[in-house]
PDB file of N, CA and C in Angstrom:
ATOM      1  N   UNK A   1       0.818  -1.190   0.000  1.00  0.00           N
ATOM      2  CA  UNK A   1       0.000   0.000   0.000  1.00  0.00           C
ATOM      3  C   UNK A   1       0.866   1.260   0.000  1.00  0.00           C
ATOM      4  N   UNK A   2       2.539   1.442   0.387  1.00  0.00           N
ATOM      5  CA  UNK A   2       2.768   2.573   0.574  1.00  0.00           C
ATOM      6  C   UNK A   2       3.289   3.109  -0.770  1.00  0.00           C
ATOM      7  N   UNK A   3       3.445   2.055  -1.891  1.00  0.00           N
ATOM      8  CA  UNK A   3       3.617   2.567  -2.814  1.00  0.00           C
ATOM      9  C   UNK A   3       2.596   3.635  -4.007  1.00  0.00           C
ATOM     10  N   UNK A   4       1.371   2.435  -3.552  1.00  0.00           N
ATOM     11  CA  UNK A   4       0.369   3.714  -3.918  1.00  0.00           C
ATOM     12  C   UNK A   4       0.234   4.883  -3.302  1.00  0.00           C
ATOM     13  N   UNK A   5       0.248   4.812  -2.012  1.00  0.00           N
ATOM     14  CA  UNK A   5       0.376   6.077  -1.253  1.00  0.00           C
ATOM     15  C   UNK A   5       1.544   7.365  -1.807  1.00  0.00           C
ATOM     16  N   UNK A   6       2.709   6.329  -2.096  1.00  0.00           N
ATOM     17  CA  UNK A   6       3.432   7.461  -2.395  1.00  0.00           C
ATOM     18  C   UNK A   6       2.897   8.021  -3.852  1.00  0.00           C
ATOM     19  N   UNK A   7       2.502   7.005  -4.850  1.00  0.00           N
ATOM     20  CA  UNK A   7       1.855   7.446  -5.800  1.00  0.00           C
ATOM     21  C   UNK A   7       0.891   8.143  -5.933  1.00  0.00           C
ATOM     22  N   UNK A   8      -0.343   8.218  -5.089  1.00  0.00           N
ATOM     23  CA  UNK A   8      -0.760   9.646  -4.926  1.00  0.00           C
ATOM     24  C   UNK A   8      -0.480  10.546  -4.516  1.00  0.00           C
ATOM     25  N   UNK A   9       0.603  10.322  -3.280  1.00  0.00           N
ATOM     26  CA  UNK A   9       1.807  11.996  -2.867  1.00  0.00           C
ATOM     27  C   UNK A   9       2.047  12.482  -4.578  1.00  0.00           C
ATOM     28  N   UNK A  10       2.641  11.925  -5.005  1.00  0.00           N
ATOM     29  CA  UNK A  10       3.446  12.635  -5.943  1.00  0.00           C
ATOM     30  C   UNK A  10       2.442  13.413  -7.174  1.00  0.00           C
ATOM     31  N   UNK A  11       1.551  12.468  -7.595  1.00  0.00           N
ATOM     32  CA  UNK A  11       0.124  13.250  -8.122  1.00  0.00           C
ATOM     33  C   UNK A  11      -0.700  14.467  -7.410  1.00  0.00           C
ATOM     34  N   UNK A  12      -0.334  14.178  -6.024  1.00  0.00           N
ATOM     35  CA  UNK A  12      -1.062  15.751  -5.332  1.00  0.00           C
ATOM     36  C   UNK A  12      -0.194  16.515  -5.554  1.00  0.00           C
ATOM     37  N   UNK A  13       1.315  16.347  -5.506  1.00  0.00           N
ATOM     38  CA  UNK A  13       2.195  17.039  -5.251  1.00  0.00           C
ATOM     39  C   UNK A  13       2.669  18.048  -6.508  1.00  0.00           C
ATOM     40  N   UNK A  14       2.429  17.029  -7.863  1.00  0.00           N
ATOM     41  CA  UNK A  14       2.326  18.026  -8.891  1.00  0.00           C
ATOM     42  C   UNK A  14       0.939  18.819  -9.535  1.00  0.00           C
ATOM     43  N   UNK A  15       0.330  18.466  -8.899  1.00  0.00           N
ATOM     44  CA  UNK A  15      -0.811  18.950  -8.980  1.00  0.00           C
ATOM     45  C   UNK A  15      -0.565  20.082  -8.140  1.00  0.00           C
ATOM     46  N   UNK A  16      -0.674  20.924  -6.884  1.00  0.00           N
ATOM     47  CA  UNK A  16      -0.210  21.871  -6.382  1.00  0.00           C
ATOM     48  C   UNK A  16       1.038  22.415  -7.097  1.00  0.00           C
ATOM     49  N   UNK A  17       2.499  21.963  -7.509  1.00  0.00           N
ATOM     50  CA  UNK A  17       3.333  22.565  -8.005  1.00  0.00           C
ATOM     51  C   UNK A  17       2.929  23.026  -9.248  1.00  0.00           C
ATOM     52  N   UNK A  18       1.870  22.567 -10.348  1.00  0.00           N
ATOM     53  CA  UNK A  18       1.770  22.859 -11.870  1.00  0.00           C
ATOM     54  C   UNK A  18       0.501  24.300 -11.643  1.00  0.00           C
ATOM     55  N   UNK A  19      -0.185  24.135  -9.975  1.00  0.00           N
ATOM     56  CA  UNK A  19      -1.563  25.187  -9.934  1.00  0.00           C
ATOM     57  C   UNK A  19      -0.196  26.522  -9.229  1.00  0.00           C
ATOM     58  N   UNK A  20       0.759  26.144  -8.638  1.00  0.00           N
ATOM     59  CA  UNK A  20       1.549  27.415  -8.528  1.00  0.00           C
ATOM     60  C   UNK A  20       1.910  28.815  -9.594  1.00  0.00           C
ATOM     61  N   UNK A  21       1.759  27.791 -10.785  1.00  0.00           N
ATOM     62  CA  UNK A  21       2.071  29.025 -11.955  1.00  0.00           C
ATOM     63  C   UNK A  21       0.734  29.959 -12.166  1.00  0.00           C
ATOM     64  N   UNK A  22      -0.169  28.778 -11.877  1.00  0.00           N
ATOM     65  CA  UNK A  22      -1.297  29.466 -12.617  1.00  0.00           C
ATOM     66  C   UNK A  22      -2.341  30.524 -11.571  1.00  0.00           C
ATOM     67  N   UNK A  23      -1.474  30.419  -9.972  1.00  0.00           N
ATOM     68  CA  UNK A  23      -1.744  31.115  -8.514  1.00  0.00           C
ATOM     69  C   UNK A  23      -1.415  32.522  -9.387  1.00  0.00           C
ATOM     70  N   UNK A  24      -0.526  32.862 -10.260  1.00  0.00           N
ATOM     71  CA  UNK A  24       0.114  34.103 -10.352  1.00  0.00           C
ATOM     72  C   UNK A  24       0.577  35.136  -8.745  1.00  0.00           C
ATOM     73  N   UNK A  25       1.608  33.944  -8.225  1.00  0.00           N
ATOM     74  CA  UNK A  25       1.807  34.186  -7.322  1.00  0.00           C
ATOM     75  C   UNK A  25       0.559  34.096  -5.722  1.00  0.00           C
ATOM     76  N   UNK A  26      -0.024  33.727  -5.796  1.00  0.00           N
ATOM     77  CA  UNK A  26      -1.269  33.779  -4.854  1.00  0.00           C
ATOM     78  C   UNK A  26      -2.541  34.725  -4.952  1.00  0.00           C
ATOM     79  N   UNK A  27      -2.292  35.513  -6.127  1.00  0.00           N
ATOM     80  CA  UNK A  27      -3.199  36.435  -6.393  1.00  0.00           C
ATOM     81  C   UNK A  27      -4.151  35.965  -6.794  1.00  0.00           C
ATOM     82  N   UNK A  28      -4.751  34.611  -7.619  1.00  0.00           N
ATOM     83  CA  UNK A  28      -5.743  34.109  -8.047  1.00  0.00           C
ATOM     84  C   UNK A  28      -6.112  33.091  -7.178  1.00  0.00           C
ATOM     85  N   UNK A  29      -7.560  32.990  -6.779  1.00  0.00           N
ATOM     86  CA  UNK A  29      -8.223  32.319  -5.952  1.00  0.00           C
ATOM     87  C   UNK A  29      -7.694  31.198  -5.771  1.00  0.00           C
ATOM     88  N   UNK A  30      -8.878  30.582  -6.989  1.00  0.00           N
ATOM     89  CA  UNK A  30      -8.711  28.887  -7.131  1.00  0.00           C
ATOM     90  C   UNK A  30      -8.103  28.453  -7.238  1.00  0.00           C
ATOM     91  N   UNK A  31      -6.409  28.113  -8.278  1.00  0.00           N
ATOM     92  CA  UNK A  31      -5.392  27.992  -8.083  1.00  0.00           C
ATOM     93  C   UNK A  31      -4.641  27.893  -6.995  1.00  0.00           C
ATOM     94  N   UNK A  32      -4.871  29.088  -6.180  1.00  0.00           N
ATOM     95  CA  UNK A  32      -4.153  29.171  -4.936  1.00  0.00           C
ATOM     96  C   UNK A  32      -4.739  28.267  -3.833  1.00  0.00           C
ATOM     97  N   UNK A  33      -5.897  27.797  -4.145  1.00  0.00           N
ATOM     98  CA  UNK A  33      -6.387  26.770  -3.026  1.00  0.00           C
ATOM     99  C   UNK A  33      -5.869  25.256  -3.288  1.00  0.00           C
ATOM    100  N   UNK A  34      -5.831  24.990  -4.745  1.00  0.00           N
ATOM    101  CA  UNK A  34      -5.376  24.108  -5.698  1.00  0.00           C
ATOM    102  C   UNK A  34      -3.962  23.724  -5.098  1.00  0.00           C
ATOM    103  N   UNK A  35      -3.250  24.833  -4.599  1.00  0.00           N
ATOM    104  CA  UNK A  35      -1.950  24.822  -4.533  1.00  0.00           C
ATOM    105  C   UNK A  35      -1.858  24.174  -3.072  1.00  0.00           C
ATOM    106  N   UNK A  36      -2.752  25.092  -1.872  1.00  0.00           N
ATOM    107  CA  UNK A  36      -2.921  24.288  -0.662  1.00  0.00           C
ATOM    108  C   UNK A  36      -3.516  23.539  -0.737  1.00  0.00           C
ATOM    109  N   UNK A  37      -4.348  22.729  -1.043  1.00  0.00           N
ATOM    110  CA  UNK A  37      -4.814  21.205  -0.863  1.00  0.00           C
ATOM    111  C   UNK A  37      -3.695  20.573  -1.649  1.00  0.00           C
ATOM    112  N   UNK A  38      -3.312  20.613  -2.399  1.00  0.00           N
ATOM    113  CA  UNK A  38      -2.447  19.720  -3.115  1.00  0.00           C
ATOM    114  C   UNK A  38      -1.437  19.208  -2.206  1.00  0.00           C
ATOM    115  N   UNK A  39      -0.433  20.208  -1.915  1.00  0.00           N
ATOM    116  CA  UNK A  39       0.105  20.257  -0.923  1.00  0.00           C
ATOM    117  C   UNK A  39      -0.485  19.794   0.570  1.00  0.00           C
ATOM    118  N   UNK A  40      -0.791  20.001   0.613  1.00  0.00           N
ATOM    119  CA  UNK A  40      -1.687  19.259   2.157  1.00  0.00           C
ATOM    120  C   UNK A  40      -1.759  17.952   1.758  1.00  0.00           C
ATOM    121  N   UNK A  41      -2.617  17.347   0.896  1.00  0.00           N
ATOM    122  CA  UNK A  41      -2.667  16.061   0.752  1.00  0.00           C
ATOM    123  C   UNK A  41      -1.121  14.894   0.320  1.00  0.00           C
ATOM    124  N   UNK A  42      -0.174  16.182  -0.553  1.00  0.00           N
ATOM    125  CA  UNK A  42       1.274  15.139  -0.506  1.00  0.00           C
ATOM    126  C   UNK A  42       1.242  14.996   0.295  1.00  0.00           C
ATOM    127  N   UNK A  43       1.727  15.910   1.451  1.00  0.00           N
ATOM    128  CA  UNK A  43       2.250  16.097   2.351  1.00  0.00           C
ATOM    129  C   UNK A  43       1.924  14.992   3.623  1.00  0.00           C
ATOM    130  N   UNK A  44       0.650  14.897   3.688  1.00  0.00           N
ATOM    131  CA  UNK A  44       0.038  13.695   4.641  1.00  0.00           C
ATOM    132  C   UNK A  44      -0.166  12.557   3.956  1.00  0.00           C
ATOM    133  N   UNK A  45       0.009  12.131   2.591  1.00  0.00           N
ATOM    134  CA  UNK A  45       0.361  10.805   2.099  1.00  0.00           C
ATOM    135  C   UNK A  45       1.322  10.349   2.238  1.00  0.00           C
ATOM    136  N   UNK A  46       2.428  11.539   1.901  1.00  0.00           N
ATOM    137  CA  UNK A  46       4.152  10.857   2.632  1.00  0.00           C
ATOM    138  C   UNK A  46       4.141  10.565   3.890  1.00  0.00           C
ATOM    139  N   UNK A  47       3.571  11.098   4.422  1.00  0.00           N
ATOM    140  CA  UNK A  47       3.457  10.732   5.975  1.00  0.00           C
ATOM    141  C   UNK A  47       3.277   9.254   6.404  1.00  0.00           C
ATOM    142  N   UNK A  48       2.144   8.759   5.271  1.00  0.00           N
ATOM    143  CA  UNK A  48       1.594   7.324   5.460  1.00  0.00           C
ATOM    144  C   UNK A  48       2.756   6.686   4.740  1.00  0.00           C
ATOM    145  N   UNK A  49       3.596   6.988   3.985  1.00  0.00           N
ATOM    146  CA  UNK A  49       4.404   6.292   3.123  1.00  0.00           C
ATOM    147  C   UNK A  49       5.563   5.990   3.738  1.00  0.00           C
ATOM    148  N   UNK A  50       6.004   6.631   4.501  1.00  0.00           N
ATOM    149  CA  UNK A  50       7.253   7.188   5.756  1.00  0.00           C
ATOM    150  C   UNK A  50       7.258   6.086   6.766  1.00  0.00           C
ATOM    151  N   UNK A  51       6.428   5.411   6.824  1.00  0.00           N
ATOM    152  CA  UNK A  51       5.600   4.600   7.613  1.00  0.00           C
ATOM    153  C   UNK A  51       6.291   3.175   7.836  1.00  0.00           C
ATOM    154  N   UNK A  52       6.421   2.817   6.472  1.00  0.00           N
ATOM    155  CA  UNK A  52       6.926   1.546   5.656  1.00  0.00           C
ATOM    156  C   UNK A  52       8.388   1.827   4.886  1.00  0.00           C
ATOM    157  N   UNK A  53       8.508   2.720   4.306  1.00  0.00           N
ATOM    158  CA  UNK A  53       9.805   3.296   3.360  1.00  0.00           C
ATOM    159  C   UNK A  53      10.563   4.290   3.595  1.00  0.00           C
ATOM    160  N   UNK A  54      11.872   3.894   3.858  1.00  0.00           N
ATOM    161  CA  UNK A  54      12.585   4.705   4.392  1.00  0.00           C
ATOM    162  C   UNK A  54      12.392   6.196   3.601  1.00  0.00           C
ATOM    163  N   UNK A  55      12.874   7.364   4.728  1.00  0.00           N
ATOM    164  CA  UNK A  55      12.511   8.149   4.149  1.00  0.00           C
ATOM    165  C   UNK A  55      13.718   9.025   2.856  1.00  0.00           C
ATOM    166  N   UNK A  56      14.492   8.693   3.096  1.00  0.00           N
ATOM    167  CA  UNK A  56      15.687   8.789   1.764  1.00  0.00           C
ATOM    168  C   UNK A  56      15.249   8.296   0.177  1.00  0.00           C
ATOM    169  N   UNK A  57      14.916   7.093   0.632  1.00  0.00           N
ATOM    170  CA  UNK A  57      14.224   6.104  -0.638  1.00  0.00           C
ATOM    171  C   UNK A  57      13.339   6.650  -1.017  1.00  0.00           C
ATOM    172  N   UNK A  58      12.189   7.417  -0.467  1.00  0.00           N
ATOM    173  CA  UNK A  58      11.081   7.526  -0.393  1.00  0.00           C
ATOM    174  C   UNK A  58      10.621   8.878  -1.308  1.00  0.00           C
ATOM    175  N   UNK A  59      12.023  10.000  -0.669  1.00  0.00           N
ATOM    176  CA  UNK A  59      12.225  11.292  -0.987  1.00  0.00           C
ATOM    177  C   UNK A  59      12.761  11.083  -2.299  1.00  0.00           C
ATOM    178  N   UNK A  60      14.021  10.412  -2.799  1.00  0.00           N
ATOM    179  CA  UNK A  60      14.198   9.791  -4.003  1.00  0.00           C
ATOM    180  C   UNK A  60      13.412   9.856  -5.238  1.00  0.00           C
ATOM    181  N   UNK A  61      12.378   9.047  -5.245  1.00  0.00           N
ATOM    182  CA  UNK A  61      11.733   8.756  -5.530  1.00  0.00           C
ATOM    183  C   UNK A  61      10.573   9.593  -5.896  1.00  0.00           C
ATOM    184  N   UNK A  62      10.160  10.569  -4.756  1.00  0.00           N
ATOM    185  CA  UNK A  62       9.063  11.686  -4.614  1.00  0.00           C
ATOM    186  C   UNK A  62       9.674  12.479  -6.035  1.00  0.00           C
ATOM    187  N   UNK A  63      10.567  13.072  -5.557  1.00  0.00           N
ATOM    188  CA  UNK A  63      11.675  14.196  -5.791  1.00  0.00           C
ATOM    189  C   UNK A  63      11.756  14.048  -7.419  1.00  0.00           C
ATOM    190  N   UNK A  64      12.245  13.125  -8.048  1.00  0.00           N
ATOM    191  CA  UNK A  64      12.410  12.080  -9.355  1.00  0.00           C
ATOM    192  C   UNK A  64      11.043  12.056 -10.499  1.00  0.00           C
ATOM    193  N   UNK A  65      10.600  11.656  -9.352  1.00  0.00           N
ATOM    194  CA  UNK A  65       9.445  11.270 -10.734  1.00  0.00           C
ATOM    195  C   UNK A  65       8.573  12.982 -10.486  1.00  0.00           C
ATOM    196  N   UNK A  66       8.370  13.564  -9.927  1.00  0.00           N
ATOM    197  CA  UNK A  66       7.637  14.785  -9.324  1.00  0.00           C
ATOM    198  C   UNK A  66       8.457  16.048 -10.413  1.00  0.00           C
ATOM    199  N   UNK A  67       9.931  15.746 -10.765  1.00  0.00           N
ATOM    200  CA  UNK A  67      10.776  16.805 -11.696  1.00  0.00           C
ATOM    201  C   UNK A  67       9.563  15.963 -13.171  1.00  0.00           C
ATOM    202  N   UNK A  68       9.680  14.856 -12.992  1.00  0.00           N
ATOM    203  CA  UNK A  68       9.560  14.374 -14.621  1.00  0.00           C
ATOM    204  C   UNK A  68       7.983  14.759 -15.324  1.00  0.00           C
ATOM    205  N   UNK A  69       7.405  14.556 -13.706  1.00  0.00           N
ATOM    206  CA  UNK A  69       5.739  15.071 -14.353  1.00  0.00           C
ATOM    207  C   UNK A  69       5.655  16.343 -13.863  1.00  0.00           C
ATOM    208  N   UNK A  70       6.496  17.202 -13.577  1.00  0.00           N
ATOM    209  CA  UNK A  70       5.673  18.532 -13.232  1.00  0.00           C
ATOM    210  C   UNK A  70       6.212  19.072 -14.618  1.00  0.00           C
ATOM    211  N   UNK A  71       7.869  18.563 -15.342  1.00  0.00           N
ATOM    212  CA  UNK A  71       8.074  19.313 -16.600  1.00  0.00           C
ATOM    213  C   UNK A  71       6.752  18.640 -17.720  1.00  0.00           C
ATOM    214  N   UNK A  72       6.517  17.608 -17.931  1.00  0.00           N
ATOM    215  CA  UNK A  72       5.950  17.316 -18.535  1.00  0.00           C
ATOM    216  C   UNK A  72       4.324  18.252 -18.655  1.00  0.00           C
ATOM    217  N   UNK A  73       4.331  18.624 -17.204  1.00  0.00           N
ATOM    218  CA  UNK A  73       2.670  19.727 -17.147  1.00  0.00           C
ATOM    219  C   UNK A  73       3.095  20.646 -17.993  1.00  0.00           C
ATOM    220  N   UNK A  74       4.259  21.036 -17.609  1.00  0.00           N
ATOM    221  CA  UNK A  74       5.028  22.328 -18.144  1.00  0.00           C
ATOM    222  C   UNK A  74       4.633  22.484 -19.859  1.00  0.00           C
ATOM    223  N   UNK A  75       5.304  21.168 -20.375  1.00  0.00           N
ATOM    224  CA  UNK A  75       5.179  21.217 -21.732  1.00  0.00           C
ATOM    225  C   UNK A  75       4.178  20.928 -22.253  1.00  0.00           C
ATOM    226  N   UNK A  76       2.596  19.977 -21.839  1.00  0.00           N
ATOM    227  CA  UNK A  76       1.458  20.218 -21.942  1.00  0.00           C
ATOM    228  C   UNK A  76       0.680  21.415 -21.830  1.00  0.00           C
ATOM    229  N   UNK A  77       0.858  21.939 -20.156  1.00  0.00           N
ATOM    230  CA  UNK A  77      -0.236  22.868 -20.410  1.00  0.00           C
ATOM    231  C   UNK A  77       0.343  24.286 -20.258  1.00  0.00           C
ATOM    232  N   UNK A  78       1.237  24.801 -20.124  1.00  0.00           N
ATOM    233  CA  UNK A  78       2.480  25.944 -20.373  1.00  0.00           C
ATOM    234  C   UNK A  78       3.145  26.014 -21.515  1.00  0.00           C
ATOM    235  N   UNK A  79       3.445  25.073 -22.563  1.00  0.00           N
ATOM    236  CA  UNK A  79       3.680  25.216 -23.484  1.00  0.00           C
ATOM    237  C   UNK A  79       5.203  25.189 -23.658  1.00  0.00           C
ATOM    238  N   UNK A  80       5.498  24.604 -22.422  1.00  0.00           N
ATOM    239  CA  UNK A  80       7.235  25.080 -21.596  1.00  0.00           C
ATOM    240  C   UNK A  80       7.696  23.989 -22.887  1.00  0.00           C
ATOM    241  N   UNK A  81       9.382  24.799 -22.826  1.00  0.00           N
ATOM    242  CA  UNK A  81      10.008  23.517 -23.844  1.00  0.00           C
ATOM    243  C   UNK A  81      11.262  22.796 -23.305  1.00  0.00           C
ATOM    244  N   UNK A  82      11.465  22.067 -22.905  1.00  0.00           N
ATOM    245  CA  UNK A  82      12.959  21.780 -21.926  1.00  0.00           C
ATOM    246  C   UNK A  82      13.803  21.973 -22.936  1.00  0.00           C
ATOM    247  N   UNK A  83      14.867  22.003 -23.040  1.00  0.00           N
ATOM    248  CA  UNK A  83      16.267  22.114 -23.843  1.00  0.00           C
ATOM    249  C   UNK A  83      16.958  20.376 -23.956  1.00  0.00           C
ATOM    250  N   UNK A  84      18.046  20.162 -24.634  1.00  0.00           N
ATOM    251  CA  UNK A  84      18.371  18.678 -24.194  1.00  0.00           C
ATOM    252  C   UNK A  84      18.958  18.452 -23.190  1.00  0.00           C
ATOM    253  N   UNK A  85      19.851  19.195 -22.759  1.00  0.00           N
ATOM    254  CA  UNK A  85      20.987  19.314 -20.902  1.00  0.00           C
ATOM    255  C   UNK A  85      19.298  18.700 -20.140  1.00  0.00           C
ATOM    256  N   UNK A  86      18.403  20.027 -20.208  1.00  0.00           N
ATOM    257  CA  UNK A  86      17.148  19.244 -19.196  1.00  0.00           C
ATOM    258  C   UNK A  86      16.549  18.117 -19.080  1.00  0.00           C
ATOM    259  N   UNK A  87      16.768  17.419 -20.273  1.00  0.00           N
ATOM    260  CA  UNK A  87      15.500  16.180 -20.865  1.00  0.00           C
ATOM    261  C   UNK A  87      16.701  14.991 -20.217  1.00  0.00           C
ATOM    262  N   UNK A  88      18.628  15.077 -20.526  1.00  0.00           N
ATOM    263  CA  UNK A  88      19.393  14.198 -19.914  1.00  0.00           C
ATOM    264  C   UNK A  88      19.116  14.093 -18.539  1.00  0.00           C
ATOM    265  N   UNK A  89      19.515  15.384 -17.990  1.00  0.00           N
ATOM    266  CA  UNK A  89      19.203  15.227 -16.580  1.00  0.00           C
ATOM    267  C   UNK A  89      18.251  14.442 -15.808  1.00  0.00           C
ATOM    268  N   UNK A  90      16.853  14.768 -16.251  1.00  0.00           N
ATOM    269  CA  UNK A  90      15.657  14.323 -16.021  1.00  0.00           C
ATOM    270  C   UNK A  90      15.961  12.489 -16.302  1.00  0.00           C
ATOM    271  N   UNK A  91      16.466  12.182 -17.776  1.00  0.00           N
ATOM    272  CA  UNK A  91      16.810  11.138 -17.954  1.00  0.00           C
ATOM    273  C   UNK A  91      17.784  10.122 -16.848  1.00  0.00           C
ATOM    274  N   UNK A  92      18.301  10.933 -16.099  1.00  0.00           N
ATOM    275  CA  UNK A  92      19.561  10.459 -15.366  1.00  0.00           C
ATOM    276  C   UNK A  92      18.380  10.055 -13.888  1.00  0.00           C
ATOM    277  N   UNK A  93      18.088  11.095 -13.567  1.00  0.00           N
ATOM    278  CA  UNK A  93      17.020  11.147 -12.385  1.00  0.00           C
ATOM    279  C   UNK A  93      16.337   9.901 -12.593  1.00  0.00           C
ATOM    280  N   UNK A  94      15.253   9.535 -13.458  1.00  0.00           N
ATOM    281  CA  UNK A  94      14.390   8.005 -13.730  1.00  0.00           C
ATOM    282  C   UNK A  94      15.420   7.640 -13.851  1.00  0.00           C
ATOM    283  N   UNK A  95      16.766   7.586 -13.961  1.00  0.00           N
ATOM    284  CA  UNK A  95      17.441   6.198 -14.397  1.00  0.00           C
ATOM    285  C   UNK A  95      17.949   5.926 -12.488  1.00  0.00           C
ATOM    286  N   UNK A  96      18.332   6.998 -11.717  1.00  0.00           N
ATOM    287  CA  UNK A  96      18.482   6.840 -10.726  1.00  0.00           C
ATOM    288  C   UNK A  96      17.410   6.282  -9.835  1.00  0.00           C
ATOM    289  N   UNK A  97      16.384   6.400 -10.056  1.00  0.00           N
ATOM    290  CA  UNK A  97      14.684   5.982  -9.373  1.00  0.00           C
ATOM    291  C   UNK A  97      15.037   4.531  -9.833  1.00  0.00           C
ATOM    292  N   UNK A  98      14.695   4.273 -11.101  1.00  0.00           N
ATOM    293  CA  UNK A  98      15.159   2.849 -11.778  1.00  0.00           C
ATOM    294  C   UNK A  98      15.814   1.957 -10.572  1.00  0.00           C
ATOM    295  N   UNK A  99      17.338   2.272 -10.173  1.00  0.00           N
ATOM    296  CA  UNK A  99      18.481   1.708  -9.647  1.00  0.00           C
ATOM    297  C   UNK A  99      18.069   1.889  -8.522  1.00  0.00           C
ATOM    298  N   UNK A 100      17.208   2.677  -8.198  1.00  0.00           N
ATOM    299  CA  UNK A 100      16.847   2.783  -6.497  1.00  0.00           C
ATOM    300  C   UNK A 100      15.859   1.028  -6.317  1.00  0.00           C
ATOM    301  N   UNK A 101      14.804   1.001  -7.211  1.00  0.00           N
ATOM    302  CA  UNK A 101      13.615   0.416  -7.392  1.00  0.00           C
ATOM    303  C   UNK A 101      14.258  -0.861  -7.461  1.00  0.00           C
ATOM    304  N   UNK A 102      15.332  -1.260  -8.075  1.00  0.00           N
ATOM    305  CA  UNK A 102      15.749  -2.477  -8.694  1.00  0.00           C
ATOM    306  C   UNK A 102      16.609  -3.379  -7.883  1.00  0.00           C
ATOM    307  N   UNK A 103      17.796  -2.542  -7.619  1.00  0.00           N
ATOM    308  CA  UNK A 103      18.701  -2.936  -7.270  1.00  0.00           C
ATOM    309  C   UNK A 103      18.561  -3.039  -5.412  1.00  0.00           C
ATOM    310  N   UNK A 104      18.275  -1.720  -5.332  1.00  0.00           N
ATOM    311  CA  UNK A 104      18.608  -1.549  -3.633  1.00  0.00           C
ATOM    312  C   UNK A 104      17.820  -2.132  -2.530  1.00  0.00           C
ATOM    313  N   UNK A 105      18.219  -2.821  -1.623  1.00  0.00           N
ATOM    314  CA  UNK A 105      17.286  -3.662  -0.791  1.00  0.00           C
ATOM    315  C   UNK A 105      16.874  -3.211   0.383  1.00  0.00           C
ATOM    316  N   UNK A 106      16.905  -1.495   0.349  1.00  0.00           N
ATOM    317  CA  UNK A 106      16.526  -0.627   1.162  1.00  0.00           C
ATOM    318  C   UNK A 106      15.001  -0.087   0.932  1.00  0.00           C
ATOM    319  N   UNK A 107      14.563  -0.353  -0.395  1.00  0.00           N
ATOM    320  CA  UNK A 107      13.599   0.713  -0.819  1.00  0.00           C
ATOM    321  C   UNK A 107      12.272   0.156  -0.095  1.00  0.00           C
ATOM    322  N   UNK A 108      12.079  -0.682   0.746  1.00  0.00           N
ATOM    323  CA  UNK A 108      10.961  -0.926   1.353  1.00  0.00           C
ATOM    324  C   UNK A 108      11.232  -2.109   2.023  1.00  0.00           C
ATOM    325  N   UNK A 109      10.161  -1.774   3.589  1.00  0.00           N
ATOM    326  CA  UNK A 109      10.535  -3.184   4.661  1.00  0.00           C
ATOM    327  C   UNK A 109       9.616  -4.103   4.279  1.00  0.00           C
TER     328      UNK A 109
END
């Protein structure tokens, strides 16, 4: 279960980070509530996730896939364009999640 858990952290989590742009700084309502619940709800899913998975692994992981889908909002609904340096990086990050997931016999008790 804590993997789903963390899997909806990270879906709330870009969900609040992708409604930050569109807060225009906190000046717009809905957005800006968008931004606190989102946040509220990562925030107390990691909690449940923290639980079972260390929290290094855990943050890893958050951190990783959370760069890969918040650029991806970016370039859906912002229109953002990464460069290639960004798209490797990002590439390196899932490849590091990958090696976390695979290899390491830390990533969950």
């Amino acid at each position: 279960m804590a993997f789903v858990y963390l899997a909806l952290a990270i879906v709330a989590e870009v969900v609040g980070t992708s409604a930050l742009k569109a807060s225009e700084g906190f000046t717009r309502l809905w957005p800006s509530v968008t931004v606190v619940v989102g946040y509220g709800l990562a925030f107390y899913l990691l909690a449940l996730v923290l639980r079972s998975i260390p929290v290094g692994i855990a943050y890893a992981i958050w951190a990783g896939l959370g760069i890969v889908l918040v650029t991806l909002v970016g370039v859906i609904v912002y229109g953002e364009r990464p460069d290639l340096p960004a798209l490797l990086g990002m590439a390196m990050i899932v490849g590091g999640v990958v090696v976390i997931q695979v290899f390491s016999s830390v990533s969950a008790h």
